[in-house]
C-alpha atoms as a PDB file:
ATOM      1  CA  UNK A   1       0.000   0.000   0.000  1.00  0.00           C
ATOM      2  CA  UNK A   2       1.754   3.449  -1.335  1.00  0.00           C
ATOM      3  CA  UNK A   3       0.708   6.311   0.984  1.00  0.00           C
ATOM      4  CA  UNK A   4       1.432  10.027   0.342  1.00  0.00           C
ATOM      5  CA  UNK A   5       1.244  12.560   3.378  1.00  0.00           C
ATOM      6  CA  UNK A   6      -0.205  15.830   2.330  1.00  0.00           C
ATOM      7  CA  UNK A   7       0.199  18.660   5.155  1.00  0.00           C
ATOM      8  CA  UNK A   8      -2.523  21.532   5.050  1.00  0.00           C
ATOM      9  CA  UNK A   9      -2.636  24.544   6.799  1.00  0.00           C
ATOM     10  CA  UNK A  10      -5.253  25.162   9.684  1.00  0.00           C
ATOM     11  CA  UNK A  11      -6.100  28.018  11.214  1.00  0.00           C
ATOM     12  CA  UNK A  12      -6.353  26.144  15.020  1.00  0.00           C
ATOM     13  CA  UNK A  13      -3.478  25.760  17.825  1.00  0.00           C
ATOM     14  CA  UNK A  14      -2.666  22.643  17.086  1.00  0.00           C
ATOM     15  CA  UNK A  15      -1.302  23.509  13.643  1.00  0.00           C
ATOM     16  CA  UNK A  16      -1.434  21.833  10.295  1.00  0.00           C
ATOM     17  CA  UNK A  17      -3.436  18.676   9.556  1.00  0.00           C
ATOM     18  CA  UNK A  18      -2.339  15.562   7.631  1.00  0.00           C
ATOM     19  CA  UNK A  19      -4.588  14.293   4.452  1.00  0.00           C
ATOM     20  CA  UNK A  20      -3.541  11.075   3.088  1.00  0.00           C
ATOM     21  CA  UNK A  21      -3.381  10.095  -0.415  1.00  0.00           C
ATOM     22  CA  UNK A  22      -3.523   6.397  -1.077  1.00  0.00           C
ATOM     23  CA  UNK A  23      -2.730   5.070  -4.483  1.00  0.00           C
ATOM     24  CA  UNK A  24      -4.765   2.036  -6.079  1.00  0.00           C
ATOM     25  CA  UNK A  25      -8.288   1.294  -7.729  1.00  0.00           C
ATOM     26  CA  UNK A  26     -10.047   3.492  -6.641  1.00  0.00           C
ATOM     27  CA  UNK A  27      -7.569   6.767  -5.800  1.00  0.00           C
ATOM     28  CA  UNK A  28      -8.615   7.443  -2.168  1.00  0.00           C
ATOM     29  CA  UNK A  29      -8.059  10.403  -0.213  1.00  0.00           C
ATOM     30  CA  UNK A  30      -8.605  10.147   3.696  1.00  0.00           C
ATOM     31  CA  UNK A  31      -9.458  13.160   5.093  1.00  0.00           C
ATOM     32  CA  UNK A  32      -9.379  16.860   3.672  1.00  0.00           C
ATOM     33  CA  UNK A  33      -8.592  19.559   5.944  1.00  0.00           C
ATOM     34  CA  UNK A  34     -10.751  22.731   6.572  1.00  0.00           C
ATOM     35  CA  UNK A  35     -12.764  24.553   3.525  1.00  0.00           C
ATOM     36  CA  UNK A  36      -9.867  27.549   3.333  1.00  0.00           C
ATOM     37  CA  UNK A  37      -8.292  28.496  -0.322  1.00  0.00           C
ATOM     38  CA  UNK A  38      -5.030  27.653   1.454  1.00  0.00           C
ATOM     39  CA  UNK A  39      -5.812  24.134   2.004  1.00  0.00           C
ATOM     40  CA  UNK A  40      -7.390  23.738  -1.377  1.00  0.00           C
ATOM     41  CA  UNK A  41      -4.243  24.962  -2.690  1.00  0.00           C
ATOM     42  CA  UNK A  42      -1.918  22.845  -0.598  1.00  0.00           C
ATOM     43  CA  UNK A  43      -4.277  19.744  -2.047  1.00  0.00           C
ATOM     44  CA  UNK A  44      -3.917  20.700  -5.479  1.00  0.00           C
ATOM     45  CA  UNK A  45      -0.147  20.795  -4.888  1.00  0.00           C
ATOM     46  CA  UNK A  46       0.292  17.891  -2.778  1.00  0.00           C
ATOM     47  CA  UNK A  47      -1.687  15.493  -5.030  1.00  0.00           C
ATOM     48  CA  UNK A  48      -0.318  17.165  -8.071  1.00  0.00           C
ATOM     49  CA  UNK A  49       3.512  15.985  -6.800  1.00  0.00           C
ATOM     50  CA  UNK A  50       1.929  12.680  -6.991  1.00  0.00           C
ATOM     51  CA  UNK A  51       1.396  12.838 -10.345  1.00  0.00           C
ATOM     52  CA  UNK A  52      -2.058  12.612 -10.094  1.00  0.00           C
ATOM     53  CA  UNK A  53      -4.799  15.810  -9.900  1.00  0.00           C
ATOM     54  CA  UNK A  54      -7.684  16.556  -7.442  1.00  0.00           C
ATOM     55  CA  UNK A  55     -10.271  15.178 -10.198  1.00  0.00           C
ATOM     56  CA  UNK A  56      -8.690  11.794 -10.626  1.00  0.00           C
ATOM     57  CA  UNK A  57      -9.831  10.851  -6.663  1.00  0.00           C
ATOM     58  CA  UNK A  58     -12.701   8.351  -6.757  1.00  0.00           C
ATOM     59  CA  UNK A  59     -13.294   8.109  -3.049  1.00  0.00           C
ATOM     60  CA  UNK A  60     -13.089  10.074  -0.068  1.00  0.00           C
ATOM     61  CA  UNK A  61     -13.047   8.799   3.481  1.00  0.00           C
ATOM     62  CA  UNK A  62     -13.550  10.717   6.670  1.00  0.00           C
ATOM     63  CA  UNK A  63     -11.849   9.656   9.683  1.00  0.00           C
ATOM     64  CA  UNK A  64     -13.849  11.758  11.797  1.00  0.00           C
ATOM     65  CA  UNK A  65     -16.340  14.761  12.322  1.00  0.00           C
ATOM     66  CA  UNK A  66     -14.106  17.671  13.073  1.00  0.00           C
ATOM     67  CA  UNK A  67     -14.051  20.786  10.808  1.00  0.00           C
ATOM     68  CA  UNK A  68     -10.070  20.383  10.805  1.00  0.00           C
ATOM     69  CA  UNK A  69     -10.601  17.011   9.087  1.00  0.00           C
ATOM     70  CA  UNK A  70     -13.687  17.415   7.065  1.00  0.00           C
ATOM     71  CA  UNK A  71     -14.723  20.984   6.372  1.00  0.00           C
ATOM     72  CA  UNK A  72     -13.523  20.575   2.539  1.00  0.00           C
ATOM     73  CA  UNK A  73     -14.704  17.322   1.622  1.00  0.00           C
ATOM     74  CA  UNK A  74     -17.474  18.353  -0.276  1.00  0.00           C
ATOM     75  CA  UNK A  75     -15.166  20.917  -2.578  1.00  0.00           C
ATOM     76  CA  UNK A  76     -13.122  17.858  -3.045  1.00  0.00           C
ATOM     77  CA  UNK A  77     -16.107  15.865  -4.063  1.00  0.00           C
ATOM     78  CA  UNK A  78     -17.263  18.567  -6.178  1.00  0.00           C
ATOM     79  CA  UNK A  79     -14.447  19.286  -8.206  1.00  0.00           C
ATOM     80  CA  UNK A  80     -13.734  15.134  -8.208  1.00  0.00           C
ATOM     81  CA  UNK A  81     -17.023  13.563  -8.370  1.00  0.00           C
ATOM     82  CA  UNK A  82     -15.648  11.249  -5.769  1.00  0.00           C
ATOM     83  CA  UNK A  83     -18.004   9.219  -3.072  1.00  0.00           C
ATOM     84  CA  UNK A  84     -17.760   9.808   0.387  1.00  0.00           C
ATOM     85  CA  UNK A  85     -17.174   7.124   3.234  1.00  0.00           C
ATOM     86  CA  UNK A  86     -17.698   8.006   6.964  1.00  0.00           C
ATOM     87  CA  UNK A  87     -18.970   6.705  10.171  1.00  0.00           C
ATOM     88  CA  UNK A  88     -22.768   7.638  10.673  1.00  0.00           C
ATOM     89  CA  UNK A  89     -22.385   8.352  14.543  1.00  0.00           C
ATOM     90  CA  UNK A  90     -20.536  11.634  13.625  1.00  0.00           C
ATOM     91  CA  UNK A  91     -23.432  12.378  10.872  1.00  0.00           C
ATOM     92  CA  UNK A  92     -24.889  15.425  13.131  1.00  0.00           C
ATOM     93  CA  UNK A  93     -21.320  17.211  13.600  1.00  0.00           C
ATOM     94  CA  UNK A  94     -21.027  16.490   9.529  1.00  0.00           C
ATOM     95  CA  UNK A  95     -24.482  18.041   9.053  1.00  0.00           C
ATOM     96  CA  UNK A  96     -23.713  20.832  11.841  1.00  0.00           C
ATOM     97  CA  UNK A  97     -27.100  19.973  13.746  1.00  0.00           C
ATOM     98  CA  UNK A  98     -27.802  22.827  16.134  1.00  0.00           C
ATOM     99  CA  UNK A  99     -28.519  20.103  18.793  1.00  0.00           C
ATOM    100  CA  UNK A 100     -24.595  19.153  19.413  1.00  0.00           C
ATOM    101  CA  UNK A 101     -23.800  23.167  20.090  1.00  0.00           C
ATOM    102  CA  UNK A 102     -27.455  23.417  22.131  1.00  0.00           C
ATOM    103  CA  UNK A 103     -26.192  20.536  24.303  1.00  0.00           C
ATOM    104  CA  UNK A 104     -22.621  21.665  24.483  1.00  0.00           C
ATOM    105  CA  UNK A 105     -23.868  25.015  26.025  1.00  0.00           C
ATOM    106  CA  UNK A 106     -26.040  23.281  28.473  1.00  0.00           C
ATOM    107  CA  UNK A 107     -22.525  21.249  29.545  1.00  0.00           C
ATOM    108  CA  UNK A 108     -20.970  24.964  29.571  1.00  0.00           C
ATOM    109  CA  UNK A 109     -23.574  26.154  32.559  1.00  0.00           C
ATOM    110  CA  UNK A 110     -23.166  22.495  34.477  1.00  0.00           C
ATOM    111  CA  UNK A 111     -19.446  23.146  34.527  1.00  0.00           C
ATOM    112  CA  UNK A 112     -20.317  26.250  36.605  1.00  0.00           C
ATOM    113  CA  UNK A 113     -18.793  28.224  33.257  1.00  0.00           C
ATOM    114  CA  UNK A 114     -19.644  31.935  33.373  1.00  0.00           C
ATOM    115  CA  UNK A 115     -22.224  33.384  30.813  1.00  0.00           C
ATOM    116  CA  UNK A 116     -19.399  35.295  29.269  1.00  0.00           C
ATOM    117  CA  UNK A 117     -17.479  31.919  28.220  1.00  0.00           C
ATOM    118  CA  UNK A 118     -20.986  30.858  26.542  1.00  0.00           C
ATOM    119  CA  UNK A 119     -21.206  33.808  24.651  1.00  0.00           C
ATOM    120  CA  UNK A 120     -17.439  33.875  23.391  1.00  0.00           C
ATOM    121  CA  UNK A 121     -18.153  30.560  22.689  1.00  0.00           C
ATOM    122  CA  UNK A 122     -20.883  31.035  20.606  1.00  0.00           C
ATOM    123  CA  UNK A 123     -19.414  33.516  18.745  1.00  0.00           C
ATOM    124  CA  UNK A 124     -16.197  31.271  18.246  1.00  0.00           C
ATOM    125  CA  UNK A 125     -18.428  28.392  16.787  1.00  0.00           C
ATOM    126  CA  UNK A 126     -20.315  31.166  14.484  1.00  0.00           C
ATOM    127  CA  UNK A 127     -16.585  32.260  13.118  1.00  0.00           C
ATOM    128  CA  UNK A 128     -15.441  28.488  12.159  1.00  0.00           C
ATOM    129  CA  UNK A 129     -18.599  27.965  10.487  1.00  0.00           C
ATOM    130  CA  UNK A 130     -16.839  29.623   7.438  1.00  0.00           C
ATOM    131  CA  UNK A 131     -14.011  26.693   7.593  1.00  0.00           C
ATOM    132  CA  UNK A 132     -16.871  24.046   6.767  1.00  0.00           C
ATOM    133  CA  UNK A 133     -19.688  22.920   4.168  1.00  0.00           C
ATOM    134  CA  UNK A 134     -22.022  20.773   5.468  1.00  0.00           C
ATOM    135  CA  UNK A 135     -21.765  17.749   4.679  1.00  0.00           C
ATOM    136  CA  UNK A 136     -25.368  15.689   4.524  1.00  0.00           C
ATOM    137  CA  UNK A 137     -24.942  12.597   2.332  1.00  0.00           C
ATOM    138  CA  UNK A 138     -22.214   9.797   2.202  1.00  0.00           C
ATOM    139  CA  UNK A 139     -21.811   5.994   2.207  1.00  0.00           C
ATOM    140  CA  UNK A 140     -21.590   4.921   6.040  1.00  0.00           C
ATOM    141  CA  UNK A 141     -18.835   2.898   7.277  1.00  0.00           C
ATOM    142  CA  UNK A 142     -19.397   0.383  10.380  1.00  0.00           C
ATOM    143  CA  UNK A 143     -16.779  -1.182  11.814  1.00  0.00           C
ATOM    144  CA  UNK A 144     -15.172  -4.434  10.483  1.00  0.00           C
ATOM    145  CA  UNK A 145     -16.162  -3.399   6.667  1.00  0.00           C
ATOM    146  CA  UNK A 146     -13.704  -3.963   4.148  1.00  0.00           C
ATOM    147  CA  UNK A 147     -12.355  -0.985   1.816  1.00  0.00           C
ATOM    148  CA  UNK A 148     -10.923  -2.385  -1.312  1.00  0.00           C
ATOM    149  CA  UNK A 149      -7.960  -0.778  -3.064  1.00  0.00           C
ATOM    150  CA  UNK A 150      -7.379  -2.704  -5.777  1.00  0.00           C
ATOM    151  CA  UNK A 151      -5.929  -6.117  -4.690  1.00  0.00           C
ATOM    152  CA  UNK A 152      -5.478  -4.508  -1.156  1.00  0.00           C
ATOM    153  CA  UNK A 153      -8.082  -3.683   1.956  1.00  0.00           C
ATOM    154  CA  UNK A 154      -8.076  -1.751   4.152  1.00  0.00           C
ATOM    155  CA  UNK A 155     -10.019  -3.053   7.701  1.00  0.00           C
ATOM    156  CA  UNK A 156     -12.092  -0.160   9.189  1.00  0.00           C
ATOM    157  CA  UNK A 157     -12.092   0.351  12.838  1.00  0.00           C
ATOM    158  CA  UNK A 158     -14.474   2.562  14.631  1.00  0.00           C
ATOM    159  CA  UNK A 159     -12.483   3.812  17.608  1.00  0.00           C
ATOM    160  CA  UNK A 160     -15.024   6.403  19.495  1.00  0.00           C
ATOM    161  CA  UNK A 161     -12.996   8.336  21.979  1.00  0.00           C
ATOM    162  CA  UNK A 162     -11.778  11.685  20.336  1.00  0.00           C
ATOM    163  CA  UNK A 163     -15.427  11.500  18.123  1.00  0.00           C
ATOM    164  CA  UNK A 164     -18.304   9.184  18.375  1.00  0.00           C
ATOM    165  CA  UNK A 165     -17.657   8.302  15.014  1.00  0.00           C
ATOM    166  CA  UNK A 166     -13.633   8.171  14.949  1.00  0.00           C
ATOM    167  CA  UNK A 167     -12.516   5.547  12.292  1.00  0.00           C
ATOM    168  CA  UNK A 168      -8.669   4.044  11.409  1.00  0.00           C
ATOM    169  CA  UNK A 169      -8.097   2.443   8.818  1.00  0.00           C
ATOM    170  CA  UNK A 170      -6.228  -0.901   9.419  1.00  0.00           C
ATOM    171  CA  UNK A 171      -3.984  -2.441   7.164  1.00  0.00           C
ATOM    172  CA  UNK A 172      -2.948  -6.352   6.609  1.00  0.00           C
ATOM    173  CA  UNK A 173       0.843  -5.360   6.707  1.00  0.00           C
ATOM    174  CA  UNK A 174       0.832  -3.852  10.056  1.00  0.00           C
ATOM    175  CA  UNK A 175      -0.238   0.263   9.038  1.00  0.00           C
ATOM    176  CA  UNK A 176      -2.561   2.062  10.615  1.00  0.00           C
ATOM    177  CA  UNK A 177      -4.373   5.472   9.578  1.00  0.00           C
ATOM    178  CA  UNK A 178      -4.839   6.631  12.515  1.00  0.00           C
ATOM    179  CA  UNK A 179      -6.902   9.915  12.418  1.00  0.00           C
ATOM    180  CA  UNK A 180      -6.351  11.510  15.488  1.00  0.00           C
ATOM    181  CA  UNK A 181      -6.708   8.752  18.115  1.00  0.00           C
ATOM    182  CA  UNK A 182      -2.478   8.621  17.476  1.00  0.00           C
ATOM    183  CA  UNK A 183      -0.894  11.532  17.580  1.00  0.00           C
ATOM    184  CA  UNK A 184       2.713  12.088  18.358  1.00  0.00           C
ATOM    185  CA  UNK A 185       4.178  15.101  20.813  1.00  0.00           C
ATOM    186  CA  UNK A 186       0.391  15.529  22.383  1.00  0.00           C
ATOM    187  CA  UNK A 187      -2.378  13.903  23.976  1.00  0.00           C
ATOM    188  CA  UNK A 188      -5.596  13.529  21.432  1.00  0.00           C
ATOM    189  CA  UNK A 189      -8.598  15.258  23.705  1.00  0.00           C
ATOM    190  CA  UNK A 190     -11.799  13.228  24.140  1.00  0.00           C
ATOM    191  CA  UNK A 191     -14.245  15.780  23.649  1.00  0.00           C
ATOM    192  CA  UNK A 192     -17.966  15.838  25.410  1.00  0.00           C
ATOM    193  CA  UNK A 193     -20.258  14.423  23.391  1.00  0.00           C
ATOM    194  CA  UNK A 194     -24.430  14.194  24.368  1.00  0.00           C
ATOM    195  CA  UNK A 195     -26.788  11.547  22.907  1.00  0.00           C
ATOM    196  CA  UNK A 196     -29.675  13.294  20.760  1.00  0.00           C
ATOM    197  CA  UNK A 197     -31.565  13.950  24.173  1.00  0.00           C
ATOM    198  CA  UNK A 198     -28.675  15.230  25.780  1.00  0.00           C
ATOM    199  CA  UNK A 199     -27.161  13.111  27.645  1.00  0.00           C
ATOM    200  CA  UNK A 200     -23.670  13.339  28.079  1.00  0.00           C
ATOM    201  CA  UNK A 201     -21.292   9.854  26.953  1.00  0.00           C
ATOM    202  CA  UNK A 202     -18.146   9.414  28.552  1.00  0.00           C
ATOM    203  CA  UNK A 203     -15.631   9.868  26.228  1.00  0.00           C
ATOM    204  CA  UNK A 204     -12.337   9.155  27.953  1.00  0.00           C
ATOM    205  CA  UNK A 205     -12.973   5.590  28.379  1.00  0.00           C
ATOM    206  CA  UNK A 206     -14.208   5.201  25.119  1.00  0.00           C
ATOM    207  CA  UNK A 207     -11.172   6.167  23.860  1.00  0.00           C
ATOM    208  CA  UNK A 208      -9.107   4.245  26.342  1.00  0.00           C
ATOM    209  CA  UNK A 209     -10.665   1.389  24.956  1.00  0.00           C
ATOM    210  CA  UNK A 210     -10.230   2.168  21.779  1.00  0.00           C
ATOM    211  CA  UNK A 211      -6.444   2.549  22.214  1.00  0.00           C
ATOM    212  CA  UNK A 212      -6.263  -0.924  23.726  1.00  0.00           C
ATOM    213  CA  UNK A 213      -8.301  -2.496  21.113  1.00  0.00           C
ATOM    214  CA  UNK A 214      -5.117  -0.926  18.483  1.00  0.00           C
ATOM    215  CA  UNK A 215      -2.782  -2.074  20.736  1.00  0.00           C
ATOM    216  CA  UNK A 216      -3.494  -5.835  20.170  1.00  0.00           C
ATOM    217  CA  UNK A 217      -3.167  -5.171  16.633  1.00  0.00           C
ATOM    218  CA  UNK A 218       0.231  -4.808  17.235  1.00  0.00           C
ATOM    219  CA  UNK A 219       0.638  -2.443  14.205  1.00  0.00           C
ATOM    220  CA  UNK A 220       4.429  -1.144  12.555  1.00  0.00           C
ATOM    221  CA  UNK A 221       3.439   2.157  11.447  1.00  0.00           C
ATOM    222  CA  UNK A 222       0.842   4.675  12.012  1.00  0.00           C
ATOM    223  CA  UNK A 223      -0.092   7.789   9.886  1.00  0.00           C
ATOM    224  CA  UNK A 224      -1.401  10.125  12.095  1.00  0.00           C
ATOM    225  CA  UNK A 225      -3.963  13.301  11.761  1.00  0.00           C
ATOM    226  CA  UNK A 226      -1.263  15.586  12.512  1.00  0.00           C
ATOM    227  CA  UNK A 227       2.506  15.194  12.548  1.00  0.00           C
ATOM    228  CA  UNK A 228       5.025  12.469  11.199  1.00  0.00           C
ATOM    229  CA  UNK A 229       4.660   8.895  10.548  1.00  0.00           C
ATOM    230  CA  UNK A 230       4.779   7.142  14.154  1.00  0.00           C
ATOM    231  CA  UNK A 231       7.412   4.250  14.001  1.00  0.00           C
ATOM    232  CA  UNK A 232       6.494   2.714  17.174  1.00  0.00           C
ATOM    233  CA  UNK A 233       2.601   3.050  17.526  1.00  0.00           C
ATOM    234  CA  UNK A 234       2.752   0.235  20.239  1.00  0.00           C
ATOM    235  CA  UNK A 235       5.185   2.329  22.832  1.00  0.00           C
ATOM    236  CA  UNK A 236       2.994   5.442  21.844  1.00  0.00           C
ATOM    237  CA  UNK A 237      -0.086   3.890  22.941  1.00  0.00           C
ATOM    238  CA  UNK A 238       1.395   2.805  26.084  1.00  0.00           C
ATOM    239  CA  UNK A 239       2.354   5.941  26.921  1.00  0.00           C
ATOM    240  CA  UNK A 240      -1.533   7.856  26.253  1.00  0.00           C
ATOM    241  CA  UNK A 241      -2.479   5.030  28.923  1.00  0.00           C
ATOM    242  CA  UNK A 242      -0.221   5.988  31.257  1.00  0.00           C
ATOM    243  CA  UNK A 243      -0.513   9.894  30.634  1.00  0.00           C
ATOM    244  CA  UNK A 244      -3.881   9.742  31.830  1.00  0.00           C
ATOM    245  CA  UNK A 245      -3.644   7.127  34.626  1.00  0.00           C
ATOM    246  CA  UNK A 246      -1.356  10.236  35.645  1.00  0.00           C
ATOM    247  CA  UNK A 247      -3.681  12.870  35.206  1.00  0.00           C
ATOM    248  CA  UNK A 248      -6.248  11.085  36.535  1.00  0.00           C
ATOM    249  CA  UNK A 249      -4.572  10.571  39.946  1.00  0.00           C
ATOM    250  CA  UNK A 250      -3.583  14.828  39.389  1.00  0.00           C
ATOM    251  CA  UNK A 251      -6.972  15.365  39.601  1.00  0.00           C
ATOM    252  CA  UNK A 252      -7.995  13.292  42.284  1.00  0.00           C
ATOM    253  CA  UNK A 253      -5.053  15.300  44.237  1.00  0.00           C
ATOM    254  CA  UNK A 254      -6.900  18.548  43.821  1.00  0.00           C
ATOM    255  CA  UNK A 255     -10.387  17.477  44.963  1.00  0.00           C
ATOM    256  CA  UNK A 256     -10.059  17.770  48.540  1.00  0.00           C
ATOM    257  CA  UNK A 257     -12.732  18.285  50.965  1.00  0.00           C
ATOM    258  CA  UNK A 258     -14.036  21.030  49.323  1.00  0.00           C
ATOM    259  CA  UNK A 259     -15.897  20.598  45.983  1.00  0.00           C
ATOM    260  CA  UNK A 260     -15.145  22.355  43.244  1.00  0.00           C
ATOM    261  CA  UNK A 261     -16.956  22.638  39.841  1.00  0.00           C
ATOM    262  CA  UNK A 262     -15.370  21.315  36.054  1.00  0.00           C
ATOM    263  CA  UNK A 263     -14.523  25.307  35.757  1.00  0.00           C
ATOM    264  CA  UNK A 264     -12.271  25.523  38.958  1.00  0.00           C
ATOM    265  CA  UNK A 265     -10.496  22.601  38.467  1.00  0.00           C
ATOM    266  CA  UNK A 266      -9.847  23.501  34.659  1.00  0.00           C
ATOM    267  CA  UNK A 267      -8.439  26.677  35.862  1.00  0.00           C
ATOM    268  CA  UNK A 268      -6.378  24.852  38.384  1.00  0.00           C
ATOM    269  CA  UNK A 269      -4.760  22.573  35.488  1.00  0.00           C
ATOM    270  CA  UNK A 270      -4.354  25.078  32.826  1.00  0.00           C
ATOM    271  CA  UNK A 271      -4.464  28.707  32.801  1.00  0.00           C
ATOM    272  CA  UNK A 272      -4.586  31.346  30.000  1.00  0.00           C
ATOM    273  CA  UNK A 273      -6.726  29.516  27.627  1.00  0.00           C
ATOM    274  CA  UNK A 274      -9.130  30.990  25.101  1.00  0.00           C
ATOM    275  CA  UNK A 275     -12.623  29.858  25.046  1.00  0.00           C
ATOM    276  CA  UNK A 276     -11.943  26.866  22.632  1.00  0.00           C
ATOM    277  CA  UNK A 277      -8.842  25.517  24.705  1.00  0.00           C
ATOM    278  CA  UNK A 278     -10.914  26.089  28.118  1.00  0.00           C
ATOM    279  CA  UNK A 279     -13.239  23.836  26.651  1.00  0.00           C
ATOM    280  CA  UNK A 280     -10.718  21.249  25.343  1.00  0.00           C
ATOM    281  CA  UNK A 281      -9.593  21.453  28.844  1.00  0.00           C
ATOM    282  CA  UNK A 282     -12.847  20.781  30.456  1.00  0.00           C
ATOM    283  CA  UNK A 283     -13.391  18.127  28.530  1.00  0.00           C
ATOM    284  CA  UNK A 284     -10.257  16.695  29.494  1.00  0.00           C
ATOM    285  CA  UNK A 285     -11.402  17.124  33.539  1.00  0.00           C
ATOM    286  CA  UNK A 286     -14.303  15.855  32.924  1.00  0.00           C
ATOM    287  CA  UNK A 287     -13.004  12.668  31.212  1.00  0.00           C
ATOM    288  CA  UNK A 288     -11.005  12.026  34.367  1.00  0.00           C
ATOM    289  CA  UNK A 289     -13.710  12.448  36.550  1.00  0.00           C
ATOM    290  CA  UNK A 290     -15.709  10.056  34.705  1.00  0.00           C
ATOM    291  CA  UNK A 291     -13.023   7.174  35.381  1.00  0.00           C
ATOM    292  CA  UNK A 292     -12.839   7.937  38.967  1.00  0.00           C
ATOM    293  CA  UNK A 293     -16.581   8.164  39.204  1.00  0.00           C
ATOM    294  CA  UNK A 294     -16.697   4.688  37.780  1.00  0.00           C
ATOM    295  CA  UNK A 295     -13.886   3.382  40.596  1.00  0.00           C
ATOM    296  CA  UNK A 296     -15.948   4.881  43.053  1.00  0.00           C
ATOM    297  CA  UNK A 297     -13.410   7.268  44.223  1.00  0.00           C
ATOM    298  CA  UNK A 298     -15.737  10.883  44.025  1.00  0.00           C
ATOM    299  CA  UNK A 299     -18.748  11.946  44.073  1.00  0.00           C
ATOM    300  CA  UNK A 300     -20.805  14.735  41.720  1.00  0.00           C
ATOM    301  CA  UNK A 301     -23.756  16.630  43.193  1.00  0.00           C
ATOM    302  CA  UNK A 302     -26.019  19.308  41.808  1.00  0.00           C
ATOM    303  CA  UNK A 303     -24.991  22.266  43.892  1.00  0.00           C
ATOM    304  CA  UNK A 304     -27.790  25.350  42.047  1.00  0.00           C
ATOM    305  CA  UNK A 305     -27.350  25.102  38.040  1.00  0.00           C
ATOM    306  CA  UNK A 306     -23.244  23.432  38.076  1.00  0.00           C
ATOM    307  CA  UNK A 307     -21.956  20.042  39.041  1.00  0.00           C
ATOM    308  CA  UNK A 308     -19.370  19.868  41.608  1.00  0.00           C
ATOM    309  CA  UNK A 309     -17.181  16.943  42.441  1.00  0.00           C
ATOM    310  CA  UNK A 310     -15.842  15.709  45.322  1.00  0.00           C
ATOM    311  CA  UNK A 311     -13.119  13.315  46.930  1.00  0.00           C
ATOM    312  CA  UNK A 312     -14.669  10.211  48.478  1.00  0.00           C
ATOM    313  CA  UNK A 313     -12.637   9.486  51.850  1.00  0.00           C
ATOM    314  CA  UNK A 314     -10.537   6.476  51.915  1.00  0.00           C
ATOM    315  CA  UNK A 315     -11.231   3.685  54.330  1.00  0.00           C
END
């Protein structure tokens, strides 16, 4: 399986975002990067040191629904004609359903966030709406299918965590496209995520699971979402498990007698953020909350219209 790298610029922190060109029958592309003319450019030039151009792509896959990943699929489909693949649990961040913001503002006033974060927030989510077309139709990929390139396949693995509809592709010969449950240098964030009546899913051990499911697959290489090629996907795995045993047991430090909301301890953890890394960051919290709420080690009360958490005693 020949794989070309293709690094577009994004306009977020964590900097530019990998698509991945992979050569057979049909010409796939995985991922496309945000709907900006400097990504479309970047594309045009990437694929075009292939030897191939944006209109010979047949098929598109999404590994997940974030605008970093997916905002320009549907100018790539346009100008290609090319079918899109993608996991159907991310179909209402695809579609941009007002729901998943409705429900993430609700999670904003239960963190005991101010009304001022909301708002920025808000406005934040109205500004990146520009980096994305909607995307509404496309083949849905469950885990276990098959993707045929040519003589090859690719195995797809839906690996919620990071997204509720996070896919990697797994090939035969020990490569892995990874999407952004790998990534080298930093942690991938398991953002909140509600059900369709609002209730919130625990994402960290989702993706905790999902990590140990890869890690049996004992894979050689894995292209990430962003960065280089990681040689050693195994030791990098082991090392997200143990980063947030760590944090986990950080957080369980701070929660002393007094309770203290998602907000405080955020603020505790990591300060100077803007709105969308304070939210990153809560969702980080709360993911280590969740796995100490499910060992039984704190407690979360209603205190007025936030959550706070605190340390259960030891015996």
């Amino acid at each position: 399986m020949k794989v070309h790298r293709i690094e577009l610029p994004t306009p977020f922190p964590v900097g530019p975002v990998n698509a991945y060109l992979i050569e057979g029958d049909p010409l796939t592309l995985v991922d496309a990067g945000p709907k900006t003319p400097e990504v479309q450019a970047a594309l045009e030039t990437g694929i075009g040191a292939t030897g191939r151009r944006i209109e010979d792509i047949r098929r598109v896959i999404l590994t997940h629904g974030h605008v970093d990943h997916f905002g320009n699929a549907m100018w790539v489909t346009g100008r290609s004609g090319a079918e899109l693949f993608a996991h159907p649990a991310d179909g209402p961040k695809f579609a941009g359903e007002r729901w998943v913001a409705e429900n993430l503002g609700k999670h904003f006033t239960l963190a005991g966030m101010p009304p001022t974060f909301l708002d920025a927030f808000i406005d934040r989510m109205r500004a990146i709406r520009a980096l994305v077309d909607p995307v509404t139709a496309y083949h849905p990929l469950q885990d276990g299918d098959s993707v045929a390139i040519g003589a090859e396949s690719l195995r797809v693995l839906h690996c919620p965590g990071h997204s509720l509809g996070h896919i990697c592709l797994f090939h035969q010969e020990g490569a892995l496209i990874a999407g952004d449950l790998l990534l080298e240098g930093i942690s991938p964030n398991p953002i909140v995520e509600f059900s369709h009546d609002g209730k919130r899913i625990p994402t960290l051990p989702q993706y905790l699971q999902s990590l140990r499911r890869v890690l049996l697959l004992n894979c050689e290489l894995a292209y990430p979402g962003h960065g280089g090629t990681i040689t050693n996907p195994g030791a990098r795995i082991r090392e997200l498990i143990s980063l947030h045993e760590q944090r986990k047991e950080e957080i369980l430090r701070r929660l002393g007698p007094e309770p203290k909301t998602l907000f405080a301890l955020a603020q505790e953890l990591y300060q100077n953020l803007d709105v969308i890394n304070m939210m990153l960051a809560v969702s980080e919290v709360v993911g280590h909350l969740d796995l100490l709420l499910e060992e039984n080690r704190v407690t979360a009360t209603r205190r007025g219209h936030a959550l706070i958490f605190r340390a259960k005693s030891p015996r």
